[in-house]
PDB file of N, CA and C in Angstrom:
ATOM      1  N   UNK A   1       0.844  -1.166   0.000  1.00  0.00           N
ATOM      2  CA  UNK A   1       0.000   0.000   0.000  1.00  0.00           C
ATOM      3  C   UNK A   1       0.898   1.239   0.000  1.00  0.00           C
ATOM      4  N   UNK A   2       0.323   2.072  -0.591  1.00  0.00           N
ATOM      5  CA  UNK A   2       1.326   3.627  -0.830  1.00  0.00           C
ATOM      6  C   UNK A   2       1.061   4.120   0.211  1.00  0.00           C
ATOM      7  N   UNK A   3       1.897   5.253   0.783  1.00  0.00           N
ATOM      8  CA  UNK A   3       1.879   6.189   1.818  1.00  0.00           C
ATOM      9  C   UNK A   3       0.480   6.991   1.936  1.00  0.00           C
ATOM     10  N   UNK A   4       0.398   7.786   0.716  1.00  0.00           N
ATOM     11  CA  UNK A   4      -1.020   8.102   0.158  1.00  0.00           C
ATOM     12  C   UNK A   4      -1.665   7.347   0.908  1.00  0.00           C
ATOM     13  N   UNK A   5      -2.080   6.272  -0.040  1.00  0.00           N
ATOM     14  CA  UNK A   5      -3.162   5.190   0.743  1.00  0.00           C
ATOM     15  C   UNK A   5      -3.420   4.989   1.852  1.00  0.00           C
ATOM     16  N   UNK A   6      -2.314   4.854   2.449  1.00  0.00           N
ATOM     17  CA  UNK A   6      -2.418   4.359   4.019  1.00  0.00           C
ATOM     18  C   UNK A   6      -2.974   5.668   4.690  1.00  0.00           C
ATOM     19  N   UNK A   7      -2.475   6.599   4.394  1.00  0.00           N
ATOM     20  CA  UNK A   7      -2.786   8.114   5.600  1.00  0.00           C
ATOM     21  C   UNK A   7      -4.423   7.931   5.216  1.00  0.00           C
ATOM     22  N   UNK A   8      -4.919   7.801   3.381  1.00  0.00           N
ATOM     23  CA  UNK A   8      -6.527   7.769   3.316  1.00  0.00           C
ATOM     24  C   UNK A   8      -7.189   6.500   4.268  1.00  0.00           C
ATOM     25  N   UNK A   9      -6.752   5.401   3.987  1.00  0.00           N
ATOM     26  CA  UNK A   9      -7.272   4.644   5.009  1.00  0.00           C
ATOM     27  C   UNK A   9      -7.178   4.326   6.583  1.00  0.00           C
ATOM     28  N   UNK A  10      -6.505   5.159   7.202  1.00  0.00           N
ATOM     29  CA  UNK A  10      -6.248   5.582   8.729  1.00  0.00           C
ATOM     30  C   UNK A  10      -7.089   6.601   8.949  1.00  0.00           C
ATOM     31  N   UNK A  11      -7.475   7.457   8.095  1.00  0.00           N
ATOM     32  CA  UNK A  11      -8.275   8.089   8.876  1.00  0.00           C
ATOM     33  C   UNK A  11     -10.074   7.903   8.553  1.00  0.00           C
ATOM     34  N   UNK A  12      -9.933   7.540   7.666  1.00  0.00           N
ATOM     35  CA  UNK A  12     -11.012   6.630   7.144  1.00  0.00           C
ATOM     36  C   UNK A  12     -10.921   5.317   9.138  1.00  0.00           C
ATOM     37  N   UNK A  13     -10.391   4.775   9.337  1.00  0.00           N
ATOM     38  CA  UNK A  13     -10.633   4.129  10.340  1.00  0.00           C
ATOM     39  C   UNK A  13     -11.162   4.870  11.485  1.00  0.00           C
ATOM     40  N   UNK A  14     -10.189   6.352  11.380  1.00  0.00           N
ATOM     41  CA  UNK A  14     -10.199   7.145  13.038  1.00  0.00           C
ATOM     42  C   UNK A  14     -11.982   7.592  12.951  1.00  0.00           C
ATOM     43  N   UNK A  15     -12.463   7.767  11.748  1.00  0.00           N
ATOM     44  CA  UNK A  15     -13.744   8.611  11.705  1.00  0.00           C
ATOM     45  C   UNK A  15     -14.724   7.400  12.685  1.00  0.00           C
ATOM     46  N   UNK A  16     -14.372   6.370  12.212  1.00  0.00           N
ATOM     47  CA  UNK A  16     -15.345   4.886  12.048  1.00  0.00           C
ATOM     48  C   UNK A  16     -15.134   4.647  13.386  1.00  0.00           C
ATOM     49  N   UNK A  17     -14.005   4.579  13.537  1.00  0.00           N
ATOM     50  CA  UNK A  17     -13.484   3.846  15.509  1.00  0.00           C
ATOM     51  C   UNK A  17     -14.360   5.270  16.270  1.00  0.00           C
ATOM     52  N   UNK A  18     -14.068   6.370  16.287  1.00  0.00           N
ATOM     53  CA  UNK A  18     -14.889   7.853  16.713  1.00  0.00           C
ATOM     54  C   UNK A  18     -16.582   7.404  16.835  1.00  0.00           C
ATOM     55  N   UNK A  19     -17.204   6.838  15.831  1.00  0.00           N
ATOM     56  CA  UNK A  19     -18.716   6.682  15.924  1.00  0.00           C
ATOM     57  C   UNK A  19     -18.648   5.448  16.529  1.00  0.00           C
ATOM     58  N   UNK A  20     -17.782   4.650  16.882  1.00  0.00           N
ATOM     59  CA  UNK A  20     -17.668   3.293  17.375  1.00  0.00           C
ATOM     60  C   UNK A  20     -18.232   2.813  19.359  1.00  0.00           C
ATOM     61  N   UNK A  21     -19.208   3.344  19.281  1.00  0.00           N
ATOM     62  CA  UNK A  21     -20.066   3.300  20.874  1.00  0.00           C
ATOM     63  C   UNK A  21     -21.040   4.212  21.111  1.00  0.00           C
ATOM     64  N   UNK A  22     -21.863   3.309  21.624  1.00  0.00           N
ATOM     65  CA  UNK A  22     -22.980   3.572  21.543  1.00  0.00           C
ATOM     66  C   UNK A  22     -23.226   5.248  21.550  1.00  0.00           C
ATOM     67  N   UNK A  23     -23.034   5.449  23.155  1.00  0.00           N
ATOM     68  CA  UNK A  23     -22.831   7.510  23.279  1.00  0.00           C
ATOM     69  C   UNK A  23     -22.869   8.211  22.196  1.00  0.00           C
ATOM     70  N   UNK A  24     -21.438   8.071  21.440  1.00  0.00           N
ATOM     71  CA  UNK A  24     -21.273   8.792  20.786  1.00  0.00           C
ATOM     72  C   UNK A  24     -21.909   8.746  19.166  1.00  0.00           C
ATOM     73  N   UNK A  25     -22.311   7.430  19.168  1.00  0.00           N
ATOM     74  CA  UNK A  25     -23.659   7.583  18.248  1.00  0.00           C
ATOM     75  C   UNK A  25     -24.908   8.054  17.909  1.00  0.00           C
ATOM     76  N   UNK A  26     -25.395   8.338  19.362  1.00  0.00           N
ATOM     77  CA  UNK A  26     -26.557   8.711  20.023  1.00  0.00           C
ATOM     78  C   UNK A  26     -26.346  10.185  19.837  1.00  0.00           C
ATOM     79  N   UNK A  27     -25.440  10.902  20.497  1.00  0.00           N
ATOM     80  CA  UNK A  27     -24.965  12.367  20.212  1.00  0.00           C
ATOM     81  C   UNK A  27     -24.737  12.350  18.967  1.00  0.00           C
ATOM     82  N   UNK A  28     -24.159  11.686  17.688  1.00  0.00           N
ATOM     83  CA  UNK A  28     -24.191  12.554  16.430  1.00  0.00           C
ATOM     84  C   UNK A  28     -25.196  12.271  15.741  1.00  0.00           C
ATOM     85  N   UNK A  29     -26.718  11.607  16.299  1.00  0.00           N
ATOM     86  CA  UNK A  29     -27.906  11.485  15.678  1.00  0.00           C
ATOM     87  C   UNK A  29     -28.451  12.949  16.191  1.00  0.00           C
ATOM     88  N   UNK A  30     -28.158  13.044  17.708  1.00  0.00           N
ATOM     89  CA  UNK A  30     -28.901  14.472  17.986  1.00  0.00           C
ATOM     90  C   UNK A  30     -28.491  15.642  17.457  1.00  0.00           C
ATOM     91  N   UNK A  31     -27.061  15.356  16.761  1.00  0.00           N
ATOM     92  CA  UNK A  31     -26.538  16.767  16.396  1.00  0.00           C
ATOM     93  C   UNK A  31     -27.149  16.907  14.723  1.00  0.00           C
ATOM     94  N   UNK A  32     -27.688  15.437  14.531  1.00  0.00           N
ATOM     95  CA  UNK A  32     -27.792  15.828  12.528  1.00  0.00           C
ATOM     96  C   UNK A  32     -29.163  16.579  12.776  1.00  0.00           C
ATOM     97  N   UNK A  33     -29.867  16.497  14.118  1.00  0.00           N
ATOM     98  CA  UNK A  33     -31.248  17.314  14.247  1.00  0.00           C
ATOM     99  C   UNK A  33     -31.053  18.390  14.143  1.00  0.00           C
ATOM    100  N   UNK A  34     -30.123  18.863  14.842  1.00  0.00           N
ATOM    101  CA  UNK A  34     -29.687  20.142  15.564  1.00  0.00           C
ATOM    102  C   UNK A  34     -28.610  20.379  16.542  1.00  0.00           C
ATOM    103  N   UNK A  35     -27.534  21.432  16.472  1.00  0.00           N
ATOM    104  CA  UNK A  35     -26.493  21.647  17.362  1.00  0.00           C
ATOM    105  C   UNK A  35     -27.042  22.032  18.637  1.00  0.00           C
ATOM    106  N   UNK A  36     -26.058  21.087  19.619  1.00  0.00           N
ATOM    107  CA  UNK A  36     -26.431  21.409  21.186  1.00  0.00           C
ATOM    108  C   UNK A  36     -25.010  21.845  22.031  1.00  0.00           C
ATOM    109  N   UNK A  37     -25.810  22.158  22.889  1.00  0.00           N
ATOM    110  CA  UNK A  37     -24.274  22.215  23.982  1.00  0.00           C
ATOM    111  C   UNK A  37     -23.945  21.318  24.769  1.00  0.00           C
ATOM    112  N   UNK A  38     -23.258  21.089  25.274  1.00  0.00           N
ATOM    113  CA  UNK A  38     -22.917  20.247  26.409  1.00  0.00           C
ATOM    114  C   UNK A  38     -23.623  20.133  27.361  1.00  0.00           C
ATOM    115  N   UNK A  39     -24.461  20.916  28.023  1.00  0.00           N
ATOM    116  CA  UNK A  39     -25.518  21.213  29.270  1.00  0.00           C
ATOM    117  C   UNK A  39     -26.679  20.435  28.190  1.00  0.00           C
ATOM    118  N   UNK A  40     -27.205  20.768  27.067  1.00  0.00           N
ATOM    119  CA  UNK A  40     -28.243  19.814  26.796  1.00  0.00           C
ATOM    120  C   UNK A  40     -28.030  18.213  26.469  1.00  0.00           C
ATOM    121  N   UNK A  41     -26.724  17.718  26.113  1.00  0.00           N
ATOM    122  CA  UNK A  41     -26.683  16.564  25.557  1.00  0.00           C
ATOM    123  C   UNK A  41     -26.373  16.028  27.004  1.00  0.00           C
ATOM    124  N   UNK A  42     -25.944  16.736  28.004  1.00  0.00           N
ATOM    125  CA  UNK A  42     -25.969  15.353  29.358  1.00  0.00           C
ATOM    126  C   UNK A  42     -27.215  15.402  29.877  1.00  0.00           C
ATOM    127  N   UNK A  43     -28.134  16.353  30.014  1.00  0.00           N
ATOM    128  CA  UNK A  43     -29.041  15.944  30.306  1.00  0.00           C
ATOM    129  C   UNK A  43     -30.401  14.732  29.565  1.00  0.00           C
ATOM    130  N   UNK A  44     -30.030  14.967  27.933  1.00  0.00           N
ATOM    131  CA  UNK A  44     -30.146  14.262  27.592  1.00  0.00           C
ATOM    132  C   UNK A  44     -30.402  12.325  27.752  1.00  0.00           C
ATOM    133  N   UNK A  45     -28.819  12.662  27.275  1.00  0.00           N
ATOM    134  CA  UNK A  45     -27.902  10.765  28.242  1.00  0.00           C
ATOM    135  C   UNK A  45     -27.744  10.695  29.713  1.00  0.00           C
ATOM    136  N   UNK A  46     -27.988  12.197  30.576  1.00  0.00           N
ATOM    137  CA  UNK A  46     -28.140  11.376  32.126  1.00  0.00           C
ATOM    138  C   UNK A  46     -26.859  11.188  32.455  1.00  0.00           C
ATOM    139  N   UNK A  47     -25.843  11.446  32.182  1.00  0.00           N
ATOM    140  CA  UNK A  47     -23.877  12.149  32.105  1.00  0.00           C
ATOM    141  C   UNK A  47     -23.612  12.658  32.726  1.00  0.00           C
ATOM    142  N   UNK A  48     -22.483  13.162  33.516  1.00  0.00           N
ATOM    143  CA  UNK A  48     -22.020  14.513  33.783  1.00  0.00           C
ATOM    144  C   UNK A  48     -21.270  14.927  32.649  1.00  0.00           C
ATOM    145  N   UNK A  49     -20.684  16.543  32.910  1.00  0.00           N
ATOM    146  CA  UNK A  49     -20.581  16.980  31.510  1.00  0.00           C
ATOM    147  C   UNK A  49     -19.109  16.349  31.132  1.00  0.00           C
ATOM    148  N   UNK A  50     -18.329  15.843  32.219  1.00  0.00           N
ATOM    149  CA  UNK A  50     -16.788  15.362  31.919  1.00  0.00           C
ATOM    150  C   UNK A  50     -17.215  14.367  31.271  1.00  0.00           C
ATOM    151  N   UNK A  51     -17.966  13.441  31.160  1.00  0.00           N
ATOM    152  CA  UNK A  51     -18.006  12.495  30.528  1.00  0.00           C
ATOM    153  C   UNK A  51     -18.259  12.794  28.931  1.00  0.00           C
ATOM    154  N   UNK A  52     -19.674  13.192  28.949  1.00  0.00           N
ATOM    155  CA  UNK A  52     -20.005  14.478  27.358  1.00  0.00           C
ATOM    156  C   UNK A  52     -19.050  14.958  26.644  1.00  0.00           C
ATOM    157  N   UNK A  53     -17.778  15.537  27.012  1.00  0.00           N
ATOM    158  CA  UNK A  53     -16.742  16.630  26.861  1.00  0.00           C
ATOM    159  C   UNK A  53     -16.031  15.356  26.218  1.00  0.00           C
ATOM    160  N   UNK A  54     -15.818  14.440  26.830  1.00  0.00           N
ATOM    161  CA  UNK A  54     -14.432  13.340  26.411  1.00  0.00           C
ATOM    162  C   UNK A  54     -15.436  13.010  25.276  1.00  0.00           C
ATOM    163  N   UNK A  55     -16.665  12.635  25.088  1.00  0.00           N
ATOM    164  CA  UNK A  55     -17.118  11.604  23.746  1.00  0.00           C
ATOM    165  C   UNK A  55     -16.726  12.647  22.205  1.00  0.00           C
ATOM    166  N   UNK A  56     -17.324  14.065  23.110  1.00  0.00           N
ATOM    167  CA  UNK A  56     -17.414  15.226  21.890  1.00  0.00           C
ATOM    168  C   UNK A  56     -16.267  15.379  20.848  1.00  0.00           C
ATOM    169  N   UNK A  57     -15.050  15.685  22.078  1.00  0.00           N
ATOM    170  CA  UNK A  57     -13.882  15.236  21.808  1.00  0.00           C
ATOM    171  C   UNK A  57     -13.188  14.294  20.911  1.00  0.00           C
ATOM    172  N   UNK A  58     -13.409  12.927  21.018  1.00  0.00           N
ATOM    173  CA  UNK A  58     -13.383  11.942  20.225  1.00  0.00           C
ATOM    174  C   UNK A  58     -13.734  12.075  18.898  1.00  0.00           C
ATOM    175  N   UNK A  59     -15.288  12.962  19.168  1.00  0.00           N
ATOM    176  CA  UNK A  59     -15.705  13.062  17.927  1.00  0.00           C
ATOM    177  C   UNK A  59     -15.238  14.763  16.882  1.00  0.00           C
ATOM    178  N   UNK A  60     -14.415  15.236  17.312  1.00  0.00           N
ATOM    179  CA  UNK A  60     -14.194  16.829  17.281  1.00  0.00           C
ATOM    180  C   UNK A  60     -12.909  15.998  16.749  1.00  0.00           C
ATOM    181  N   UNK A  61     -11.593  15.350  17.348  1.00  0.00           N
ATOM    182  CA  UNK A  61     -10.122  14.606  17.162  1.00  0.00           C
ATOM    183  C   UNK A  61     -10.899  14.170  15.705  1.00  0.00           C
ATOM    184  N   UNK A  62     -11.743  13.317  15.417  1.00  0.00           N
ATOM    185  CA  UNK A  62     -12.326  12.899  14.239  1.00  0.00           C
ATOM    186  C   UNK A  62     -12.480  13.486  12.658  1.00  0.00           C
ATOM    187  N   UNK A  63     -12.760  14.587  13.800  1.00  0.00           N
ATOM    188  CA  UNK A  63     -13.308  15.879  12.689  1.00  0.00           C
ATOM    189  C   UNK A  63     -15.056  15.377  12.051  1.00  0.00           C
ATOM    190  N   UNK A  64     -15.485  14.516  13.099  1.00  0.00           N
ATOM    191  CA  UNK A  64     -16.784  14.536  13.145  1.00  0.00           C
ATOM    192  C   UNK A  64     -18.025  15.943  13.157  1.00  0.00           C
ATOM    193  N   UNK A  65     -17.303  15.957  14.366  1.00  0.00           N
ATOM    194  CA  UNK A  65     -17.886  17.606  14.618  1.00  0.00           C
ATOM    195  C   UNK A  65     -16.920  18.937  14.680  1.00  0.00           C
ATOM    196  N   UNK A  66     -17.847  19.653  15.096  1.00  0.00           N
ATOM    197  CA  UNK A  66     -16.898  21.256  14.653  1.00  0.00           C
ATOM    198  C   UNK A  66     -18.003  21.910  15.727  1.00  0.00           C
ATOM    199  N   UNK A  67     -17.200  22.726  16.941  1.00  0.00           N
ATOM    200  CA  UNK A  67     -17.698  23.499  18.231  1.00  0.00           C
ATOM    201  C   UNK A  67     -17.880  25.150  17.742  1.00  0.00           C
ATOM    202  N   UNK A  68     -18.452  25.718  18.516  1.00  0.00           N
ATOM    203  CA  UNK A  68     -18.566  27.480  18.538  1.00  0.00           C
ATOM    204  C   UNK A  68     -18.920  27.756  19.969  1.00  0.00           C
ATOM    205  N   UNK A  69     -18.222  28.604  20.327  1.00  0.00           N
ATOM    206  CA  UNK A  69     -18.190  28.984  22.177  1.00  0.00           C
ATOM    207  C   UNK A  69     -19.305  30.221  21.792  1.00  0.00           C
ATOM    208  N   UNK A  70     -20.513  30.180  22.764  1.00  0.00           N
ATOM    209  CA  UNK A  70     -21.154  31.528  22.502  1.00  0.00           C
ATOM    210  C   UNK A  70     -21.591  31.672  24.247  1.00  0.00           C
ATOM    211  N   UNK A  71     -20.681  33.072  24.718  1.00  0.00           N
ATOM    212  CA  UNK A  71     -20.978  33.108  26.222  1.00  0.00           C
ATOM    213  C   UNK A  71     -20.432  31.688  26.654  1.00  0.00           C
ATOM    214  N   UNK A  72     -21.266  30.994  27.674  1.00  0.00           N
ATOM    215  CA  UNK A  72     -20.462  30.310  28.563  1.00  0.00           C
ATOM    216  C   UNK A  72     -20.716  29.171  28.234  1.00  0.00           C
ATOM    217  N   UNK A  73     -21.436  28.635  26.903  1.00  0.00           N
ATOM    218  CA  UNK A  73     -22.068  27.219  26.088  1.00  0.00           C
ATOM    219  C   UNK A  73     -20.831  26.901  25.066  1.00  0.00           C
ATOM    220  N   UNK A  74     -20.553  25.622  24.884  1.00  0.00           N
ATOM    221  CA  UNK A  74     -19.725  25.355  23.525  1.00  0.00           C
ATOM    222  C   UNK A  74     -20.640  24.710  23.250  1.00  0.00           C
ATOM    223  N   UNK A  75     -21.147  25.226  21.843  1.00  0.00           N
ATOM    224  CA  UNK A  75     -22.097  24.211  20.913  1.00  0.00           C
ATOM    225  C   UNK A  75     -21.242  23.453  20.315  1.00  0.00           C
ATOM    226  N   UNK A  76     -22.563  22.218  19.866  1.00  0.00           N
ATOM    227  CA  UNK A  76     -21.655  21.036  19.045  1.00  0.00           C
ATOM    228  C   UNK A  76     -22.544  21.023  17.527  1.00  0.00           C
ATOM    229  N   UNK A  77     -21.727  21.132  16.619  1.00  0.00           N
ATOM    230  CA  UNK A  77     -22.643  20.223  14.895  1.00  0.00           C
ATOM    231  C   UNK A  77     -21.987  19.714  14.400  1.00  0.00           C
ATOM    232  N   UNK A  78     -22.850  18.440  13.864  1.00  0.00           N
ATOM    233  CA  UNK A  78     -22.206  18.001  12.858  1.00  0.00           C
ATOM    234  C   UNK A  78     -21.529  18.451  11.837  1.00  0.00           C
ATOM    235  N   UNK A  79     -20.318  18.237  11.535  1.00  0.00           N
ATOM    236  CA  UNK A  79     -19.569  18.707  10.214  1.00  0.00           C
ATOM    237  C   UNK A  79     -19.875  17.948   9.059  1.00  0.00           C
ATOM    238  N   UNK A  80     -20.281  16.480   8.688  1.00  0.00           N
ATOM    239  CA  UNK A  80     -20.659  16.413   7.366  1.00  0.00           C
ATOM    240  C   UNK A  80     -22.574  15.441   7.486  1.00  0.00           C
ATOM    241  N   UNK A  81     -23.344  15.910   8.284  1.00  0.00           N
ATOM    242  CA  UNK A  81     -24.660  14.733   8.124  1.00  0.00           C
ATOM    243  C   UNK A  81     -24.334  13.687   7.421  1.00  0.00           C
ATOM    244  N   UNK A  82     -24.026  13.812   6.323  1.00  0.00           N
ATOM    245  CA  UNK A  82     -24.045  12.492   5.175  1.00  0.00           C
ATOM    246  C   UNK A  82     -23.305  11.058   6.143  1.00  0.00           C
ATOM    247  N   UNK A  83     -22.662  11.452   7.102  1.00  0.00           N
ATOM    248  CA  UNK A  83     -21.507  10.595   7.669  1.00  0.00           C
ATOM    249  C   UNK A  83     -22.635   9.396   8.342  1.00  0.00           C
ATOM    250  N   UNK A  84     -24.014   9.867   9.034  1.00  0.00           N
ATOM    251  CA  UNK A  84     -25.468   8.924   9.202  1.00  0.00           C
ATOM    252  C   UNK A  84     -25.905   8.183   8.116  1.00  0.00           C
ATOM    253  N   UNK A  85     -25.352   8.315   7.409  1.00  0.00           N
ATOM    254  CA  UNK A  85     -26.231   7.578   5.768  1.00  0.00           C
ATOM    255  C   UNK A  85     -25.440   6.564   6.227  1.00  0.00           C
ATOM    256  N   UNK A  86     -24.077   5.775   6.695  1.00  0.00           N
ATOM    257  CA  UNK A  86     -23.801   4.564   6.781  1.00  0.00           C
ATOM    258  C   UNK A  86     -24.887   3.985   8.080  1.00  0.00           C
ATOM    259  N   UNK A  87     -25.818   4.145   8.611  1.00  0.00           N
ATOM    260  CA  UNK A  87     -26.133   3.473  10.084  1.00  0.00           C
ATOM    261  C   UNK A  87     -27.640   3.126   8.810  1.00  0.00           C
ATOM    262  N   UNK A  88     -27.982   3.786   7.910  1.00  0.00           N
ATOM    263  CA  UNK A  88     -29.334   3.303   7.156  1.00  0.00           C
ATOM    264  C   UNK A  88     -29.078   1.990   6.770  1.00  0.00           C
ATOM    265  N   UNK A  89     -27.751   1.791   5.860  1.00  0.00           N
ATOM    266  CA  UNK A  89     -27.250   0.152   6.163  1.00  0.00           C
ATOM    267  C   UNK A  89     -26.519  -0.490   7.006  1.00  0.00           C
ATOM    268  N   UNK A  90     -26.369   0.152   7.968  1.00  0.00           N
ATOM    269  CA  UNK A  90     -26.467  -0.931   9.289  1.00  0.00           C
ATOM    270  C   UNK A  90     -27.588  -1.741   9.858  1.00  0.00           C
ATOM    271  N   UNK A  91     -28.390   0.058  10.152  1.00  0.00           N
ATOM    272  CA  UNK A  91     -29.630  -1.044  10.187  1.00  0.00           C
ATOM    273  C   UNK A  91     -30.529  -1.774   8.999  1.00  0.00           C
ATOM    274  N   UNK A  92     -30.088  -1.724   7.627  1.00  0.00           N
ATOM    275  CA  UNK A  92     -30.591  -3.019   7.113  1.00  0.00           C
ATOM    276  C   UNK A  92     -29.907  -4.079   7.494  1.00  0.00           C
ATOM    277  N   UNK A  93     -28.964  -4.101   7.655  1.00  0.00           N
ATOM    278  CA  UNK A  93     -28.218  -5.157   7.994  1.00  0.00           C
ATOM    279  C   UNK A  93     -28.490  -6.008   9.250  1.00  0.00           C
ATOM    280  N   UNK A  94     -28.740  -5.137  10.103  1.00  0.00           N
ATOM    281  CA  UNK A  94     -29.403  -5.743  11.651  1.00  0.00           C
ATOM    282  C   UNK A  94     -30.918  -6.384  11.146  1.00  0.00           C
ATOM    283  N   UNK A  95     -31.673  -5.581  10.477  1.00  0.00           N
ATOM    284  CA  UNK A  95     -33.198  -6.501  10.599  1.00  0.00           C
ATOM    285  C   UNK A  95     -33.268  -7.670   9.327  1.00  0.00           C
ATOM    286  N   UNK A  96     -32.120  -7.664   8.482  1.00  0.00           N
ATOM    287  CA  UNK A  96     -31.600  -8.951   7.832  1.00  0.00           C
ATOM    288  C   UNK A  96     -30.910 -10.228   8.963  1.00  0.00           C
ATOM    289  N   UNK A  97     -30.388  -9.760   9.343  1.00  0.00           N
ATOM    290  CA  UNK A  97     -30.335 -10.739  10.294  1.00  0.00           C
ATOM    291  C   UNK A  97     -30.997 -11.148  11.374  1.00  0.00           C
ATOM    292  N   UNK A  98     -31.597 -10.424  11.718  1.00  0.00           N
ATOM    293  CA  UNK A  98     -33.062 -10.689  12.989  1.00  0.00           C
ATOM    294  C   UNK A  98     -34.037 -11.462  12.061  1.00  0.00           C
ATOM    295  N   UNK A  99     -34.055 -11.063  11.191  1.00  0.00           N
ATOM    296  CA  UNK A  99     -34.705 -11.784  10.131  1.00  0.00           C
ATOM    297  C   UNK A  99     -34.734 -13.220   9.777  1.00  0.00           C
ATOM    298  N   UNK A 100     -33.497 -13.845   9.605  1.00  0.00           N
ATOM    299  CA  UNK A 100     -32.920 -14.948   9.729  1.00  0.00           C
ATOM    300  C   UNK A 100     -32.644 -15.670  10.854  1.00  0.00           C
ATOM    301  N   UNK A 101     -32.471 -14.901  11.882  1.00  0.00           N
ATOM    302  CA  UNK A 101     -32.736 -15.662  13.263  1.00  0.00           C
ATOM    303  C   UNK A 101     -34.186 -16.542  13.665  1.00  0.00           C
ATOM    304  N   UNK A 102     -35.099 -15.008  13.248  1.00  0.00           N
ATOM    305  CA  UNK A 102     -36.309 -15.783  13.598  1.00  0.00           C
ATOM    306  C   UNK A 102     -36.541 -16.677  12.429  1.00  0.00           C
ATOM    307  N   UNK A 103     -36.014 -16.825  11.642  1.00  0.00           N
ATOM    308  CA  UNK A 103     -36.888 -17.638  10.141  1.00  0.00           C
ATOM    309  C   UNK A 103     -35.897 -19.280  11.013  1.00  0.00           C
ATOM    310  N   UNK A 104     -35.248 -19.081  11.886  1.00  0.00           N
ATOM    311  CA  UNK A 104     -34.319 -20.312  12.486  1.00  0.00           C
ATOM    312  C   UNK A 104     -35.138 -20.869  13.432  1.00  0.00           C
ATOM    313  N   UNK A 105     -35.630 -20.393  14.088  1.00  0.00           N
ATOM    314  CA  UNK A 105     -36.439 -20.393  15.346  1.00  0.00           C
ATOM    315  C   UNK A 105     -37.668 -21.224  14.735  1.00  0.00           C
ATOM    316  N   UNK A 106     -37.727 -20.722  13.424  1.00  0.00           N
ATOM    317  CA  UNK A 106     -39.633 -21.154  13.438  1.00  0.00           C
ATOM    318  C   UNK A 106     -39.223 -23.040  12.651  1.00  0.00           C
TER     319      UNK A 106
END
């Protein structure tokens, strides 16, 4: 593999490993709604905000998201939505196989 290549497919991983748990999946569904701050997304998930701050993070290192400080809030948005279009075939993929489970069962 070329140098090229490799740097495209490393970060191609970092984006993927970044959406890789649950949290932080959950937060970049709420952000393709709409940007929040930190005070709304723990109350949200039921968090404190250190915890919130480290997922955001993860996902900000990613370049998932992209912050704006206004007064004493750092908002969070998504930087590209389209990045949710992979979970539409995930979940085909999950009720294909639930699918086949139960077709085992019967």
């Amino acid at each position: 593999m070329k140098e090229k290549e490799k740097l495209y497919f490393d970060e191609r991983a970092k984006m993927i490993k970044a959406m890789a748990h649950p949290t932080r999946l959950y937060i970049l569904t709420k952000l393709k709604e709409a940007e929040h701050c930190v005070c709304e997304l723990t109350e949200m998930l039921g968090f404190d905000a250190s915890t919130i701050s480290k997922h955001l993070s993860v996902l900000k290192n990613a370049g998932l998201v992209s912050d704006d400080k206004r007064g004493l809030n750092v908002y969070y948005r998504l930087e590209n939505p389209c990045i949710l279009d992979i979970l539409e075939c995930v979940d085909s993929a999950i009720r294909k196989k639930l699918k086949s489970q139960m077709n085992m069962l019967k």
